[in-house]
C-alpha atoms as a PDB file:
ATOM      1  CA  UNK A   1      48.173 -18.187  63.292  1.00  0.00           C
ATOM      2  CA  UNK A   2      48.982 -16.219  60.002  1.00  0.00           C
ATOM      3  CA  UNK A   3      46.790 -15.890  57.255  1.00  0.00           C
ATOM      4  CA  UNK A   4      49.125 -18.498  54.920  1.00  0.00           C
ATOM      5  CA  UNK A   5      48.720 -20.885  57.723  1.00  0.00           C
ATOM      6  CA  UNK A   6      45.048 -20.266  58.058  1.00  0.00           C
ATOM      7  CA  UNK A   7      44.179 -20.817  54.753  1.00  0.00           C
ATOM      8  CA  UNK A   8      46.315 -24.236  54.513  1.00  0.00           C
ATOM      9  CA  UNK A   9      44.087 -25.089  57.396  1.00  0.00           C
ATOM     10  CA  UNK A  10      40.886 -24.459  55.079  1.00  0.00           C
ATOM     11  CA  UNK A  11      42.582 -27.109  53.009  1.00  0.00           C
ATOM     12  CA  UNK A  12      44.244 -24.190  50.289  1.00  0.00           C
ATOM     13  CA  UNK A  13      41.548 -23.088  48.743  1.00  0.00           C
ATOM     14  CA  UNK A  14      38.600 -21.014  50.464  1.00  0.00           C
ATOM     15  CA  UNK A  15      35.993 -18.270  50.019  1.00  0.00           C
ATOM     16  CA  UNK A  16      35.986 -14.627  51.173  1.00  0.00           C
ATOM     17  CA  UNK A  17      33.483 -14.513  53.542  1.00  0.00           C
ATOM     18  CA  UNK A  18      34.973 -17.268  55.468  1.00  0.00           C
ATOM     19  CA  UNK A  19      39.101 -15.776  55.559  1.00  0.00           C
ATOM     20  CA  UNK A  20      37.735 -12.653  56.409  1.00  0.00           C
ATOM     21  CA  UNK A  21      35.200 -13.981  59.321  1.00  0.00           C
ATOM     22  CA  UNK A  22      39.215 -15.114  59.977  1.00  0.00           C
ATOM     23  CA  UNK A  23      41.367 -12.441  59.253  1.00  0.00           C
ATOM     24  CA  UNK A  24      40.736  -8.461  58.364  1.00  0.00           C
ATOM     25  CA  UNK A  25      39.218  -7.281  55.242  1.00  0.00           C
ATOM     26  CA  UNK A  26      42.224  -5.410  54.401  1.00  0.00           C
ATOM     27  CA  UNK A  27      44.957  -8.453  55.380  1.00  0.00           C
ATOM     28  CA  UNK A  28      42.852 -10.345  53.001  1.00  0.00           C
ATOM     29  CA  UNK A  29      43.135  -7.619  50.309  1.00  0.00           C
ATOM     30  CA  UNK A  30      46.945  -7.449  50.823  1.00  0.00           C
ATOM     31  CA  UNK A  31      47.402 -10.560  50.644  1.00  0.00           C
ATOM     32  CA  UNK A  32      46.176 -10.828  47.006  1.00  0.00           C
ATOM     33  CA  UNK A  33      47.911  -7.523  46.185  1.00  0.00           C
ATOM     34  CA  UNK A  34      51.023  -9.385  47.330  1.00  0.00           C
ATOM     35  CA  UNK A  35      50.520 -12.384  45.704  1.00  0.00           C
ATOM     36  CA  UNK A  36      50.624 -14.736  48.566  1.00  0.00           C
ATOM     37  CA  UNK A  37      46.345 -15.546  47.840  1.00  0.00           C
ATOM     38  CA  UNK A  38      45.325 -16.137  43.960  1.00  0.00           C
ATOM     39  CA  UNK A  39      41.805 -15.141  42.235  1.00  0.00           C
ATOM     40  CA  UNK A  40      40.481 -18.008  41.409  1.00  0.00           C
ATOM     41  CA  UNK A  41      36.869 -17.545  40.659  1.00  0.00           C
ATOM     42  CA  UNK A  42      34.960 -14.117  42.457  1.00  0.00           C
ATOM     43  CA  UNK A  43      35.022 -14.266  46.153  1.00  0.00           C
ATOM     44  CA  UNK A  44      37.296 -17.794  45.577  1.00  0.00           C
ATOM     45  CA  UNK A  45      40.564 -17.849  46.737  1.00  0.00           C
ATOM     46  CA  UNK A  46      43.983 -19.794  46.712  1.00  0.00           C
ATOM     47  CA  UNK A  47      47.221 -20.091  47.910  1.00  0.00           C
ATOM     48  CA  UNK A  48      49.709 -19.755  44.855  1.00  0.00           C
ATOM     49  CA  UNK A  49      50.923 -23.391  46.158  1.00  0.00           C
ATOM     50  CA  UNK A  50      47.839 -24.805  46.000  1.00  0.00           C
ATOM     51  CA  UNK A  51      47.426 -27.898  43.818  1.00  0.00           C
ATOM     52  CA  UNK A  52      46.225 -27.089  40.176  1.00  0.00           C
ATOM     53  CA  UNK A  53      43.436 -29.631  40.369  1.00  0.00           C
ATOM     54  CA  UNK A  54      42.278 -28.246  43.835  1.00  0.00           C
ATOM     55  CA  UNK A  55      42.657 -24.786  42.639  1.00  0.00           C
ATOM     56  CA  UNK A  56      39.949 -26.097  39.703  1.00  0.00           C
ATOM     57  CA  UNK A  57      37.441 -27.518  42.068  1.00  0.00           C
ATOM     58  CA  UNK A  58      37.766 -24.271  44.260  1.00  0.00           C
ATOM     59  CA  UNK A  59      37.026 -22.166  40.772  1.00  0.00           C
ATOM     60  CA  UNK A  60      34.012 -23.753  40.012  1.00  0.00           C
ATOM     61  CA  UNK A  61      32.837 -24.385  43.836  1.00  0.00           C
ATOM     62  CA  UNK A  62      32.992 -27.823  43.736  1.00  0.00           C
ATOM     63  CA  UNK A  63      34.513 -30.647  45.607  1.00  0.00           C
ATOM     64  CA  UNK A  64      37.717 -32.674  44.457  1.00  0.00           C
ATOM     65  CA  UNK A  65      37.084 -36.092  44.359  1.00  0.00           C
ATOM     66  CA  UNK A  66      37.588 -39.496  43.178  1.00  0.00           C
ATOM     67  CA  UNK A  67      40.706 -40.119  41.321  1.00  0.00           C
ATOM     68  CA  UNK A  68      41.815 -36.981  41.690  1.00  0.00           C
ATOM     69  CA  UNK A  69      41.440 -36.883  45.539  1.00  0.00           C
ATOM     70  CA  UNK A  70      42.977 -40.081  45.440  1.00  0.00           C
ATOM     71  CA  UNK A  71      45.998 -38.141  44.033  1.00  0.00           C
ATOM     72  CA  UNK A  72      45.693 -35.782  46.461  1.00  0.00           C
ATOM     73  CA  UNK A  73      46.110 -37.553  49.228  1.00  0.00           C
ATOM     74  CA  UNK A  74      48.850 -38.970  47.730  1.00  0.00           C
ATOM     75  CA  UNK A  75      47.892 -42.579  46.840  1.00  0.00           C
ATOM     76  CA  UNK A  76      49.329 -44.156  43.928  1.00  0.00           C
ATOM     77  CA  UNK A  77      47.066 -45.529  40.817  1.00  0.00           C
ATOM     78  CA  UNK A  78      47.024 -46.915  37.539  1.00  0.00           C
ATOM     79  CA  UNK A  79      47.218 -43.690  35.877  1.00  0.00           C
ATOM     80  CA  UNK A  80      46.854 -40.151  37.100  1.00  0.00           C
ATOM     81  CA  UNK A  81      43.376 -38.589  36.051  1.00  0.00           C
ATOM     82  CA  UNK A  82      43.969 -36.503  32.449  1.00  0.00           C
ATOM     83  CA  UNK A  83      41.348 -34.206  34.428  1.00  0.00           C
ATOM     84  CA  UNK A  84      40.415 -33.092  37.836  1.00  0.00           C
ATOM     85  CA  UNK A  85      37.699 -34.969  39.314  1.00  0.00           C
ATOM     86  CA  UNK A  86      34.929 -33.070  40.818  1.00  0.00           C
ATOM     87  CA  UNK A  87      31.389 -33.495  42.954  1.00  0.00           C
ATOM     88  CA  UNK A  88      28.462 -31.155  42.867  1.00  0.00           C
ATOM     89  CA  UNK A  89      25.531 -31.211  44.335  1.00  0.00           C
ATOM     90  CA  UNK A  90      22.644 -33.086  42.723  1.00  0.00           C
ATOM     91  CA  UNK A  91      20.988 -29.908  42.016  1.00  0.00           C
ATOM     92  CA  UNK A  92      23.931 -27.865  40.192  1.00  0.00           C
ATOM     93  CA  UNK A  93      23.989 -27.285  36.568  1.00  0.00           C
ATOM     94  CA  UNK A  94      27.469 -27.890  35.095  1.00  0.00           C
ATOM     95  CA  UNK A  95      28.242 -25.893  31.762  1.00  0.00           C
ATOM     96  CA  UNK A  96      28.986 -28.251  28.647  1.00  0.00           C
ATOM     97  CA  UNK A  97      32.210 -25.582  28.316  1.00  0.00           C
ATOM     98  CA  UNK A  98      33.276 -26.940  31.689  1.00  0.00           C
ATOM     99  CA  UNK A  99      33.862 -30.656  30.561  1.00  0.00           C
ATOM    100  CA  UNK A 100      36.681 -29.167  28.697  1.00  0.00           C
ATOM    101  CA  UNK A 101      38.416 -28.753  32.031  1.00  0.00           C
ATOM    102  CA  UNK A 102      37.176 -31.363  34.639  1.00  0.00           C
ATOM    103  CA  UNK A 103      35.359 -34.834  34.864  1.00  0.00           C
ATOM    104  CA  UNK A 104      32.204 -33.755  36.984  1.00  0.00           C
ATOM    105  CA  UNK A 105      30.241 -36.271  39.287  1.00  0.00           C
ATOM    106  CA  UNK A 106      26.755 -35.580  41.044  1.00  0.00           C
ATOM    107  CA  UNK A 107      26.189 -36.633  44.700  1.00  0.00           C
ATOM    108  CA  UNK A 108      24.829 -35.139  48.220  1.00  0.00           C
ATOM    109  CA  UNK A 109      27.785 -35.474  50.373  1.00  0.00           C
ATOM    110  CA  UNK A 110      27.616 -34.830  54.111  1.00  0.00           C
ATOM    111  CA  UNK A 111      29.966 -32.084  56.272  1.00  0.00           C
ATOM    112  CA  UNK A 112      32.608 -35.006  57.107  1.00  0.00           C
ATOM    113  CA  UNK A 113      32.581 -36.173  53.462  1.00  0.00           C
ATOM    114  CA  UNK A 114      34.648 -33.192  52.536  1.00  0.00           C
ATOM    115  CA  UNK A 115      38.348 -31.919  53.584  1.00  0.00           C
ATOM    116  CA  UNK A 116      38.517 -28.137  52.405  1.00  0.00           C
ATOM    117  CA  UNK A 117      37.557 -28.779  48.992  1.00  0.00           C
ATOM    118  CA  UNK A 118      38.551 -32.408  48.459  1.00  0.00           C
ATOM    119  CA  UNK A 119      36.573 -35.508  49.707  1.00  0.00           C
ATOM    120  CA  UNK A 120      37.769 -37.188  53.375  1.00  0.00           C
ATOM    121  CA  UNK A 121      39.926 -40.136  52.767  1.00  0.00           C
ATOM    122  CA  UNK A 122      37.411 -42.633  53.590  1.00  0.00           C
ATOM    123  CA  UNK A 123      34.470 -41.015  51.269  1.00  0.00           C
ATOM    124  CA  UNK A 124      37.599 -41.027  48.616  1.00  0.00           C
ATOM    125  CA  UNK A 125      38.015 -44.657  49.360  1.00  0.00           C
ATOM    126  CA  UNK A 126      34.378 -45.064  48.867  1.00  0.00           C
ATOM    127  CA  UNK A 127      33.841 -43.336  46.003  1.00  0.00           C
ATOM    128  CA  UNK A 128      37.016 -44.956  44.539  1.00  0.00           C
ATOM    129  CA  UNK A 129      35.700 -48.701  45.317  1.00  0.00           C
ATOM    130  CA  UNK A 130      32.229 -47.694  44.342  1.00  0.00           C
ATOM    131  CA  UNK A 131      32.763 -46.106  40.805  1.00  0.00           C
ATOM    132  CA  UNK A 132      36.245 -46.959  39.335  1.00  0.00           C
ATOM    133  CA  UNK A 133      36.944 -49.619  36.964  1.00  0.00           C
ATOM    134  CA  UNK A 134      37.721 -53.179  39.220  1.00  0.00           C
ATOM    135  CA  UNK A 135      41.519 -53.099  38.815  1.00  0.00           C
ATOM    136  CA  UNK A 136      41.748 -48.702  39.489  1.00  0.00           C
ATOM    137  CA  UNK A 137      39.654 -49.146  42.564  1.00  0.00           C
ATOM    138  CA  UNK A 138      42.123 -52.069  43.924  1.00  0.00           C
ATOM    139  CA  UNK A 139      45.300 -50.321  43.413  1.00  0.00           C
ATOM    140  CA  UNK A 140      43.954 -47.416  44.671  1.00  0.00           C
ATOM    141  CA  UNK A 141      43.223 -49.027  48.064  1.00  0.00           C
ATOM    142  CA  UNK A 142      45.928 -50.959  47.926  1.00  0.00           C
ATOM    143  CA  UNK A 143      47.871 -47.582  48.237  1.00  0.00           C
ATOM    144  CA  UNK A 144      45.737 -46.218  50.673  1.00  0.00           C
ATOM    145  CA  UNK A 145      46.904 -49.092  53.082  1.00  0.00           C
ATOM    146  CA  UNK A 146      50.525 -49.488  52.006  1.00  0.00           C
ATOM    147  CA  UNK A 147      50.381 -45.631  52.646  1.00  0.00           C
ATOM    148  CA  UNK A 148      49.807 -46.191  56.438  1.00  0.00           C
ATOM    149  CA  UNK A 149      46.394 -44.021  56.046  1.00  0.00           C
ATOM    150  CA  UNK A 150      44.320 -47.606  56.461  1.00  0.00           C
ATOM    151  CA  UNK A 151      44.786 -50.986  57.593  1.00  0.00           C
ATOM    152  CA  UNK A 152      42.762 -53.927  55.854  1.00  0.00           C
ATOM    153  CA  UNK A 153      40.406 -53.931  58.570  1.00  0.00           C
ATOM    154  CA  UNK A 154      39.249 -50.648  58.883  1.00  0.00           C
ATOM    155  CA  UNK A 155      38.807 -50.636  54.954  1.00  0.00           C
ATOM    156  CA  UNK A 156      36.600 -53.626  55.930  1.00  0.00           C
ATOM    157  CA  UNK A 157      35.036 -52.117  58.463  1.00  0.00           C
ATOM    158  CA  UNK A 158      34.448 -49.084  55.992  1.00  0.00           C
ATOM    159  CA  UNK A 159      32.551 -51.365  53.528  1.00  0.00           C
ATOM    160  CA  UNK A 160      30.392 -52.706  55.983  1.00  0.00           C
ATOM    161  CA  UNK A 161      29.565 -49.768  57.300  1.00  0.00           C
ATOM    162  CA  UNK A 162      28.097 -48.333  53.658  1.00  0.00           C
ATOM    163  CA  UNK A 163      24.675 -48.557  52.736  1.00  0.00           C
ATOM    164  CA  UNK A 164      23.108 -47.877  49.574  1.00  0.00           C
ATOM    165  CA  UNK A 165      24.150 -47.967  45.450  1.00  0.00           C
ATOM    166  CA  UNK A 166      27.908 -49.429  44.672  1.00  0.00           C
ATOM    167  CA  UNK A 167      27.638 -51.390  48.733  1.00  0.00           C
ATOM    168  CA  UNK A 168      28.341 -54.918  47.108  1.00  0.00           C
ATOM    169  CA  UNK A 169      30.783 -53.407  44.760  1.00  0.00           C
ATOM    170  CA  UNK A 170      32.792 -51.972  48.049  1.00  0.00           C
ATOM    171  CA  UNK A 171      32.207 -54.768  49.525  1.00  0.00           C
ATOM    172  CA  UNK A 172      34.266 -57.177  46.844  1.00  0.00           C
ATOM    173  CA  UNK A 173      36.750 -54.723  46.806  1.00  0.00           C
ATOM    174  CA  UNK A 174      37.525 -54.633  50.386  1.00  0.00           C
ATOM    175  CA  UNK A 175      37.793 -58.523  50.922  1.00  0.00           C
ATOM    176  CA  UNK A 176      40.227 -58.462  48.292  1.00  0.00           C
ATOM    177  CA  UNK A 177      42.742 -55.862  48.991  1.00  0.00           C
ATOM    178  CA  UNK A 178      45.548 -56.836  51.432  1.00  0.00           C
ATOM    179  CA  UNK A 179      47.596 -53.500  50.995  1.00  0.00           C
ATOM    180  CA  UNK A 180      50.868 -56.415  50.381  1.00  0.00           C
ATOM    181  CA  UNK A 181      51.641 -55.224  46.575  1.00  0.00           C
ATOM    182  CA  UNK A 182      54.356 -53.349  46.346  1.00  0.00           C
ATOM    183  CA  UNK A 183      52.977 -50.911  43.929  1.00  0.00           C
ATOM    184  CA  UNK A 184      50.096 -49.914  41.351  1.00  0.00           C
ATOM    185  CA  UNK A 185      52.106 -52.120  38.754  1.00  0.00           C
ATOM    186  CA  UNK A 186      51.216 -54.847  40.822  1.00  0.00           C
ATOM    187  CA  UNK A 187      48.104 -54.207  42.526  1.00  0.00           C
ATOM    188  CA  UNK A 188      45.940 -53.762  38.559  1.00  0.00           C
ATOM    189  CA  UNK A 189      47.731 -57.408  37.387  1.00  0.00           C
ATOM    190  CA  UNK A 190      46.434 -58.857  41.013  1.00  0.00           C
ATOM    191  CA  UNK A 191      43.216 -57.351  40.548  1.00  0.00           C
ATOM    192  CA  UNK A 192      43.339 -58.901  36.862  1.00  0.00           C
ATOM    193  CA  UNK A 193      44.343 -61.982  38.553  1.00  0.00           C
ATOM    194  CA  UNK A 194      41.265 -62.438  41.082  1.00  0.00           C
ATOM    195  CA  UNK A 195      39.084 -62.273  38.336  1.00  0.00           C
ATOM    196  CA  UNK A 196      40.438 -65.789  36.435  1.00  0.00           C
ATOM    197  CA  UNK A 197      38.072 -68.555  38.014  1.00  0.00           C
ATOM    198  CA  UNK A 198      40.643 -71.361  39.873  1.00  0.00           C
ATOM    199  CA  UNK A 199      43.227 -69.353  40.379  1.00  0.00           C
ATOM    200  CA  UNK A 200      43.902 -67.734  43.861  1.00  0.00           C
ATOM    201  CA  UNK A 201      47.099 -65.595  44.291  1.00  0.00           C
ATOM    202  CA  UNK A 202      48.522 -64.209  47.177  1.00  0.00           C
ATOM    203  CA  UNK A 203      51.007 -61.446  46.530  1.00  0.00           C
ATOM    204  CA  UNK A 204      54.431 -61.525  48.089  1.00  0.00           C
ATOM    205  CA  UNK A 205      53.926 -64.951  48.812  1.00  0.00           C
ATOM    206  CA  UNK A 206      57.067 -66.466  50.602  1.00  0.00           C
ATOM    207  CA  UNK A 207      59.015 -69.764  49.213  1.00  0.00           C
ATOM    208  CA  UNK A 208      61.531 -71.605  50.672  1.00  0.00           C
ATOM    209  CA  UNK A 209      63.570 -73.471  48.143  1.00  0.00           C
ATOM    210  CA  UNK A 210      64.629 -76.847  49.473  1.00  0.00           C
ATOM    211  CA  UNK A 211      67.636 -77.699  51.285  1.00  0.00           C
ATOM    212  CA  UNK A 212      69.080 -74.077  51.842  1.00  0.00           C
ATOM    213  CA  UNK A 213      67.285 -71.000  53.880  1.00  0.00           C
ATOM    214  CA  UNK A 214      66.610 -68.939  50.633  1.00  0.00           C
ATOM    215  CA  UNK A 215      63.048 -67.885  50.740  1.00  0.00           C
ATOM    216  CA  UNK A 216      61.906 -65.925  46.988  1.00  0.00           C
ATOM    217  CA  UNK A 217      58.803 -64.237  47.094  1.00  0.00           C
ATOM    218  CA  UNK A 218      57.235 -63.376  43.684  1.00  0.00           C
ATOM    219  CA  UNK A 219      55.174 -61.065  43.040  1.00  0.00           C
ATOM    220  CA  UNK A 220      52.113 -63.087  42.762  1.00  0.00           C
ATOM    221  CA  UNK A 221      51.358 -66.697  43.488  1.00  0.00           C
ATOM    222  CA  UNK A 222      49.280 -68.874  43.801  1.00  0.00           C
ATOM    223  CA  UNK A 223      50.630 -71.794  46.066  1.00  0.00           C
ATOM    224  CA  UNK A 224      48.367 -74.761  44.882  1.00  0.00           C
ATOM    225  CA  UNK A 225      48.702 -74.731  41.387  1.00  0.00           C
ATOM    226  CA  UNK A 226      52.443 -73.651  41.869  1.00  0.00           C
ATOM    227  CA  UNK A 227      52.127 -70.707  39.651  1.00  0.00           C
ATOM    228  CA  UNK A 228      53.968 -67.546  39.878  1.00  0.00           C
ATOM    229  CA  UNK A 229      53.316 -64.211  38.076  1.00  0.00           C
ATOM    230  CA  UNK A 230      55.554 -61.030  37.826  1.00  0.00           C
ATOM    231  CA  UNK A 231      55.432 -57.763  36.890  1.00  0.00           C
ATOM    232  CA  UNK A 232      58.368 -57.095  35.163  1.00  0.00           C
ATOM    233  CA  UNK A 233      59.563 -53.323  34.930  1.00  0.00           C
ATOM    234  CA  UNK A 234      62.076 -52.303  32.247  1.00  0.00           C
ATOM    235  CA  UNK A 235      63.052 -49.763  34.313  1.00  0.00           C
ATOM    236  CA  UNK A 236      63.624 -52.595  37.482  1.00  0.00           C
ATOM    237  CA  UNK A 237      66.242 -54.594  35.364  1.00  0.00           C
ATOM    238  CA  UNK A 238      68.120 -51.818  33.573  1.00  0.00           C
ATOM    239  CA  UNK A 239      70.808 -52.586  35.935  1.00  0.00           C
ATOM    240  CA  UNK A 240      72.601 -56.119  34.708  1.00  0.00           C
ATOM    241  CA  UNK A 241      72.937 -57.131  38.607  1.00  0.00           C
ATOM    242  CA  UNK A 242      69.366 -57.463  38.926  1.00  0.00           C
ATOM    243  CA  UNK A 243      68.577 -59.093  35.771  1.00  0.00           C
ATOM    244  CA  UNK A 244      70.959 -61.904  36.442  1.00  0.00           C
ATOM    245  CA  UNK A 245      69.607 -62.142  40.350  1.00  0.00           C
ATOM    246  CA  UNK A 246      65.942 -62.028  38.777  1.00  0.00           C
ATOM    247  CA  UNK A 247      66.994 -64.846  36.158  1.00  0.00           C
ATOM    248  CA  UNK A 248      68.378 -67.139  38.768  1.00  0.00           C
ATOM    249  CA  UNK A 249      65.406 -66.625  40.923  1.00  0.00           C
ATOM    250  CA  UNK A 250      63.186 -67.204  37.886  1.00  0.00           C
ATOM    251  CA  UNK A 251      65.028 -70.708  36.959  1.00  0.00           C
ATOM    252  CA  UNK A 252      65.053 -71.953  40.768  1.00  0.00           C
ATOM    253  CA  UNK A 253      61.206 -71.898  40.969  1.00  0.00           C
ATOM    254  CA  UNK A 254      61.181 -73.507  37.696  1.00  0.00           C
ATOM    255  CA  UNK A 255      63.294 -76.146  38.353  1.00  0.00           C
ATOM    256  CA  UNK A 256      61.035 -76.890  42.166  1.00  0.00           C
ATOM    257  CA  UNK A 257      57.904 -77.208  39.622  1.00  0.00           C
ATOM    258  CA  UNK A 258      56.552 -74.206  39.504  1.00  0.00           C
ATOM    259  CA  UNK A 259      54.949 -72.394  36.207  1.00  0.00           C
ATOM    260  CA  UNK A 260      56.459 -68.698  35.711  1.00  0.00           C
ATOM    261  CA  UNK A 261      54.881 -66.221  33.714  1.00  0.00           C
ATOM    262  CA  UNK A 262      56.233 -63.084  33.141  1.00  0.00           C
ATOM    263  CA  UNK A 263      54.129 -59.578  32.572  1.00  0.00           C
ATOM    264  CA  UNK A 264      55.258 -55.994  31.377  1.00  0.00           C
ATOM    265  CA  UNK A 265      53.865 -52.973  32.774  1.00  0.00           C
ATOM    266  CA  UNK A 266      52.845 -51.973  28.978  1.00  0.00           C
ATOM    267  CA  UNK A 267      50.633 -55.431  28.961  1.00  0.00           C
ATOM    268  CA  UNK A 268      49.315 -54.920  32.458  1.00  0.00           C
ATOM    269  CA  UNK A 269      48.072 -51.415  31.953  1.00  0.00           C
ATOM    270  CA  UNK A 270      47.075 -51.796  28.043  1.00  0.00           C
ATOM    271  CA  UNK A 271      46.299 -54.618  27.165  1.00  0.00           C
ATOM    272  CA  UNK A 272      44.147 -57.178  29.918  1.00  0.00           C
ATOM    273  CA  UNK A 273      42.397 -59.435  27.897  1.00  0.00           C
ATOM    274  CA  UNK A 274      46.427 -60.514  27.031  1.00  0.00           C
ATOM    275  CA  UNK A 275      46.753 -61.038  30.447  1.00  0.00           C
ATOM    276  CA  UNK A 276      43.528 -62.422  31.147  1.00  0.00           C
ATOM    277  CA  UNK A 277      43.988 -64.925  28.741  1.00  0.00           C
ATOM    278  CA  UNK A 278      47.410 -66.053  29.597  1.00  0.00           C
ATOM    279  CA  UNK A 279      46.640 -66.355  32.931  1.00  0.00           C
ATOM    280  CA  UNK A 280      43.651 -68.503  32.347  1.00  0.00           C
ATOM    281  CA  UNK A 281      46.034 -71.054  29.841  1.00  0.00           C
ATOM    282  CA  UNK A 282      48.260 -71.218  32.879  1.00  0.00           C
ATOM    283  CA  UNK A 283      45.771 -72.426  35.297  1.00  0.00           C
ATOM    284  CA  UNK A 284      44.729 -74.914  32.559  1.00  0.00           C
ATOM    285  CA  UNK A 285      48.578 -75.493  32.046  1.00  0.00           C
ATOM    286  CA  UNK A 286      48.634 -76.045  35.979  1.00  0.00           C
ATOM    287  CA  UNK A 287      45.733 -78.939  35.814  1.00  0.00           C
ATOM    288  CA  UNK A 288      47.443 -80.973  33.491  1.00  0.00           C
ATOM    289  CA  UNK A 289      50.670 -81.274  35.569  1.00  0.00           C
ATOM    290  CA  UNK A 290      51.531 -84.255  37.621  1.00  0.00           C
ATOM    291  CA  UNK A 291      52.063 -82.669  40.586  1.00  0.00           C
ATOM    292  CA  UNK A 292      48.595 -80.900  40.134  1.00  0.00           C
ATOM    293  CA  UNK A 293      46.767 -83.863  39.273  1.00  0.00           C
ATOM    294  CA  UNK A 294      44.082 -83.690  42.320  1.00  0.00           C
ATOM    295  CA  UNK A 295      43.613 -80.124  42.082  1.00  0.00           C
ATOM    296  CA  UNK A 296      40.345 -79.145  40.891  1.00  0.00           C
END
C-alpha cells in the first residue's frame, strides 16, 4: 500500500507519529515537499483532496461531526452546515477566535464513535436525532436510509439500543422515519406534518383512481381524511410536460374527494408556522366534509 492510499485509509487526515509508525520519516517528508500531504496544523496532516471541513477538524484535533459528518457521508439535509461541525473532548478548551471557523460540540466519544476524524455513521445518526432541530434530524435519517447505509429497522434498533440524554428524542425520531421521501424537500414538510395533531401522512402513498389502473402517489397523504400535500419544486415543473401531467394529476384527486394543498420549497424551508398552520386548517377543512363526517 502507498502512502496516498494509506492515509485515505486513516480517513484523509492524520498525525505524524502515526504515518510515520506507517511509512519512513523521509517518504513522509517528501511527500509534503511534493505536495501530495498538506500542513494542516504541526505534526497534522492532509491529503490535498481531503474535504475542507475534515481538513478543519484535523487542524484543530478534533472530530467532524453532526451536520457536517452527515455531509460527509454524503446524506442529504435541509441545508448544508455554514460551518464545520466539530466534537472535543469534555475537557478541551476551544479559543473564542475559533468560533469564527467551526460550530464546536463537547462529548466523550468512544474508539468506534469515530472514522479517521469524522464520527461513525451510526454515532452521526445519533448525534443527528439527538441534537438537531425535529425536521433536520428527520431528513437527515431519512437520507441515511434512502442512501442504502440503514434500513428502518436497524435505525430502530439503534435508538433502542441508546441510553442516556436525547434517548426519547432518538427514540421519536426513529419511529417516524420510513426512509420513503424522495428527498430533504420532502422529508422537513413530513416532519412538519407529524407534528399537526389528527393528521397522519404516509409519504408516497399509492391511489388508485376508480375505474382505470392509474395509481398517483403524492407526496404526502394522509388516507383518512383524504388529504394530499406536495412539495412543489420550481425547478420540477420548469418543463411544460410536467406541469400539465402534475395539473391533471392534481384535478383527478380533487375530483375523487380529496383536499390538495400545495407547498414550495421556499415555504417548507423558511417559513413553518405557514405550513403548520395550513396544514392544521386542512385537517379542520377535512372534518367538516361529508365524506369525513365520522372521522374524529
Amino acid at each position: 500500500m502507498d502512502l496516498i492510499s494509506q492515509v485515505t485509509v486513516l480517513g484523509g487526515v492524520c498525525d505524524r507519529a502515526t504515518l510515520v509508525g506507517l511509512r519512513s520519516e523521509s517518504e513522509v517528508d517528501q511527500a509534503l515537499q511534493d505536495g501530495v500531504l498538506v500542513r494542516d496544523a504541526r505534526d497534522r496532516y492532509a491529503l490535498a483532496t481531503t474535504q475542507p471541513s475534515l481538513r478543519t477538524a484535523n487542524r484543530v484535533a478534533g472530530v467532524l461531526s453532526h451536520r457536517s459528518a452527515a455531509h460527509y457521508w454524503g446524506w442529504a439535509q435541509k441545508a448544508p452546515p455554514p460551518l464545520p461541525e466539530v466534537t472535543f473532548p469534555r475537557t478541551r478548551r476551544v479559543h473564542p477566535s475559533l468560533r469564527k471557523m467551526l460550530v464546536p460540540h463537547w462529548c466523550v466519544l468512544a474508539a468506534n464513535d469515530v472514522e479517521g476524524a469524522v464520527t461513525s455513521q451510526v454515532r452521526t445518526l445519533i448525534d443527528c436525532m439527538r441534537n438537531l432541530p425535529w425536521d433536520e434530524a428527520v431528513a437527515i435519517v431519512n437520507s441515511a436510509i434512502q442512501a442504502d447505509d440503514f434500513t428502518q429497522d436497524d435505525i430502530k434498533l439503534i435508538a433502542e439500543q441508546t441510553k442516556g440524554r436525547g434517548r426519547r428524542r432518538i427514540c421519536e425520531v426513529a419511529a417516524a422515519v420510513t426512509g420513503q421521501c424522495a428527498n430533504p424537500f420532502e422529508a422537513v414538510l413530513y416532519a412538519q406534518a407529524l407534528l399537526i395533531p389528527g393528521l397522519n401522512v404516509v409519504p408516497q402513498h399509492p391511489i388508485t383512481v376508480p375505474g382505470t389502473t392509474r395509481t398517483l402517489r403524492p407526496d404526502l397523504a394522509d388516507p383518512v381524511l383524504l388529504c394530499a400535500f406536495e412539495a412543489e419544486s420550481f425547478e420540477w415543473h420548469g418543463k411544460s410536460a410536467q406541469l400539465t401531467r402534475d395539473c391533471r394529476r392534481y384535478n383527478t384527486l380533487s375530483l375523487m374527494g380529496w383536499i390538495v394543498i400545495r407547498f414550495s420549497w421556499w415555504q417548507v424551508m423558511h417559513d413553518p408556522e405557514y405550513v403548520q398552520r395550513v396544514l392544521k386548517e386542512a385537517v379542520e377543512l377535512a372534518r367538516t366534509l361529508p365524506q369525513h363526517a365520522n372521522v374524529a
